[in-house]
Protein backbone atom coordinates (compact mmCIF):
# COMPACT_ATOMS: atom_id res chain seq x y z
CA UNK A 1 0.79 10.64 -15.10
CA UNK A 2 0.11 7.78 -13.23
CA UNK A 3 1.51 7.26 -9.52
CA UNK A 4 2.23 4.46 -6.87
CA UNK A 5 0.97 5.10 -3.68
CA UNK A 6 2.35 2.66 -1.73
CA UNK A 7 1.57 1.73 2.03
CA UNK A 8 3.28 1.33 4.91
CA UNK A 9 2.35 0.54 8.69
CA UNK A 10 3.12 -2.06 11.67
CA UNK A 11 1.35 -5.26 10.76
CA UNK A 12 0.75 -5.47 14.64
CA UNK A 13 -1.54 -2.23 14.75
CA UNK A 14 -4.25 -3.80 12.87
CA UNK A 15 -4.23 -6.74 14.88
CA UNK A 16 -4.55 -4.59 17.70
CA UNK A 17 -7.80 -2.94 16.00
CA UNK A 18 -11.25 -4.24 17.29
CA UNK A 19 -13.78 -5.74 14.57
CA UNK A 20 -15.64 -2.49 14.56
CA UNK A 21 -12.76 -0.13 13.98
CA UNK A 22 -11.68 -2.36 11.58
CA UNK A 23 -15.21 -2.24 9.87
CA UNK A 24 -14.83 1.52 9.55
CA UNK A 25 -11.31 1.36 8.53
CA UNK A 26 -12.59 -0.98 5.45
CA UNK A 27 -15.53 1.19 4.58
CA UNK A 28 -13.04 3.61 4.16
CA UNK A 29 -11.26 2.31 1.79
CA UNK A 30 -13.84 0.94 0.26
CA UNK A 31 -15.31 4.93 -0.36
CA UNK A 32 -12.27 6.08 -0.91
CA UNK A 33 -11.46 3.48 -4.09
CA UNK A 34 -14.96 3.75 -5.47
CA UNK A 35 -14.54 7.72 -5.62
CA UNK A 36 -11.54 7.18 -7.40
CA UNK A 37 -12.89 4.72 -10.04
CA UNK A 38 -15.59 7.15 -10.67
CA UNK A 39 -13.01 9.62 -11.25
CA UNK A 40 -11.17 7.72 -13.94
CA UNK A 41 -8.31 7.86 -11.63
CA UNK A 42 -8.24 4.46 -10.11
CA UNK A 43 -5.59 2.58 -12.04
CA UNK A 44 -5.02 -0.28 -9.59
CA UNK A 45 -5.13 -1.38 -5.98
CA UNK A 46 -4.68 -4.18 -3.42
CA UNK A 47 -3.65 -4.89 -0.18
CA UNK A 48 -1.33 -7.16 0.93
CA UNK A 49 -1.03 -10.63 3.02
CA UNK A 50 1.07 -10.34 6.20
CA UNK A 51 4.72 -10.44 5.51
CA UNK A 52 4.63 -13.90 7.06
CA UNK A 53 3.63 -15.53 4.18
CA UNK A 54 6.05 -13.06 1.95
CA UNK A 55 9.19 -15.02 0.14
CA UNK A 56 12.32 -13.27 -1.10
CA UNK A 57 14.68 -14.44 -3.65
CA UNK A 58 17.76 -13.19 -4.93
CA UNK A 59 20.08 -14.56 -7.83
CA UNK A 60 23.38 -14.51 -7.00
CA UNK A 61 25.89 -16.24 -9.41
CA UNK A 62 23.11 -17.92 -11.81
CA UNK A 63 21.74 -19.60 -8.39
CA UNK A 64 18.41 -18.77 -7.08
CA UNK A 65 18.28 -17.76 -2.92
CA UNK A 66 14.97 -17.77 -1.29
CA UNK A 67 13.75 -16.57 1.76
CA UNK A 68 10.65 -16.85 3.80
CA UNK A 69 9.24 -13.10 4.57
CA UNK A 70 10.97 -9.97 3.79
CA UNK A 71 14.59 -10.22 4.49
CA UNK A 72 15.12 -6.68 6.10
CA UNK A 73 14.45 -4.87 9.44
CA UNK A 74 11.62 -2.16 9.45
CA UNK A 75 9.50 -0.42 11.66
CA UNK A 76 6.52 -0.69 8.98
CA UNK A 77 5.97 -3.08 6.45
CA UNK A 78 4.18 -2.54 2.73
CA UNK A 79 0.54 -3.80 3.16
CA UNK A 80 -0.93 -2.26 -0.09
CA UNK A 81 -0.91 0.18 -2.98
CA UNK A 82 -2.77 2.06 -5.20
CA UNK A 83 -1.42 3.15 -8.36
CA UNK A 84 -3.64 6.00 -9.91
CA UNK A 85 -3.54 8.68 -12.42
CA UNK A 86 -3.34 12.31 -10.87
CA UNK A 87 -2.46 15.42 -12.92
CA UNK A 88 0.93 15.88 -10.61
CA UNK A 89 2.41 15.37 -7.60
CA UNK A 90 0.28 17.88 -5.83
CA UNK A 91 -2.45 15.84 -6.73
CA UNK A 92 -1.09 12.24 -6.20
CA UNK A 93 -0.46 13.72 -2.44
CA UNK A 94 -3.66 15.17 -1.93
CA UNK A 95 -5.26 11.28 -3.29
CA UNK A 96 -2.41 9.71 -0.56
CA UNK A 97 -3.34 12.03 2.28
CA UNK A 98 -7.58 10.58 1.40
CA UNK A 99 -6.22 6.89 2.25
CA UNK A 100 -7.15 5.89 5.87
CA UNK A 101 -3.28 3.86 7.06
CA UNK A 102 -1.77 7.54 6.49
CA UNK A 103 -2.87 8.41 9.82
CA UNK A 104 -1.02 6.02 11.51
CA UNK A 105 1.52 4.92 8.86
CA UNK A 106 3.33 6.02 5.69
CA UNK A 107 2.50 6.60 1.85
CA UNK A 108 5.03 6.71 -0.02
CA UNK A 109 4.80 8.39 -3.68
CA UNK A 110 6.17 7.27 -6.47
CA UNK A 111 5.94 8.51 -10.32
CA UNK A 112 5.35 5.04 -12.34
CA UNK A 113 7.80 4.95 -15.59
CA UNK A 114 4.94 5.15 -18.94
């Protein structure tokens, strides 16, 4: 079954992260995707540009509304996803808890319709 993994953190905190804790941050993720290729459970992945450069639309009566960024109010933003195949749940979370932004932000798990 394949699930989205999809993360969530303060845009702000990894502004706030020196180039060298960023560099280790990035290797992470960088081991942690190549394991899961080699796995055959890497489906998909990417991270995200800031939300500043996000647009929304909505249609609302045949007329298209946009909007520059995300038109809500969070704490954390998405800034990336993996979608991957796991077995279950059990093993989507134990894939989610491997991705470096849980430690200071969210992953939120989601079964993707087949």
């Amino acid at each position: 079954m394949q699930y989205m993994l999809l993360i969530y953190q303060k845009e702000a905190q990894a502004a706030d992260l020196d180039k060298d804790a960023m560099g280790k941050v990035y290797q992470e993720y960088q081991a942690l995707t190549e394991d899961l290729k080699k796995r055959g459970q890497l489906v998909s992945n990417h991270g995200l540009k800031p939300t500043s450069m996000a647009t929304t639309i909505k249609v609302r009566d045949g007329k298209t509304l946009t909007t520059d960024g995300p038109f809500v109010e969070t704490r954390e933003q998405l800034g990336g996803y993996f979608v991957v195949e796991a077995a279950d749940l059990d093993e989507a979370i134990g894939i989610a808890e491997r991705i470096p932004s849980a430690r200071w932000g969210t992953v939120e798990i989601r079964p993707v319709w087949a």
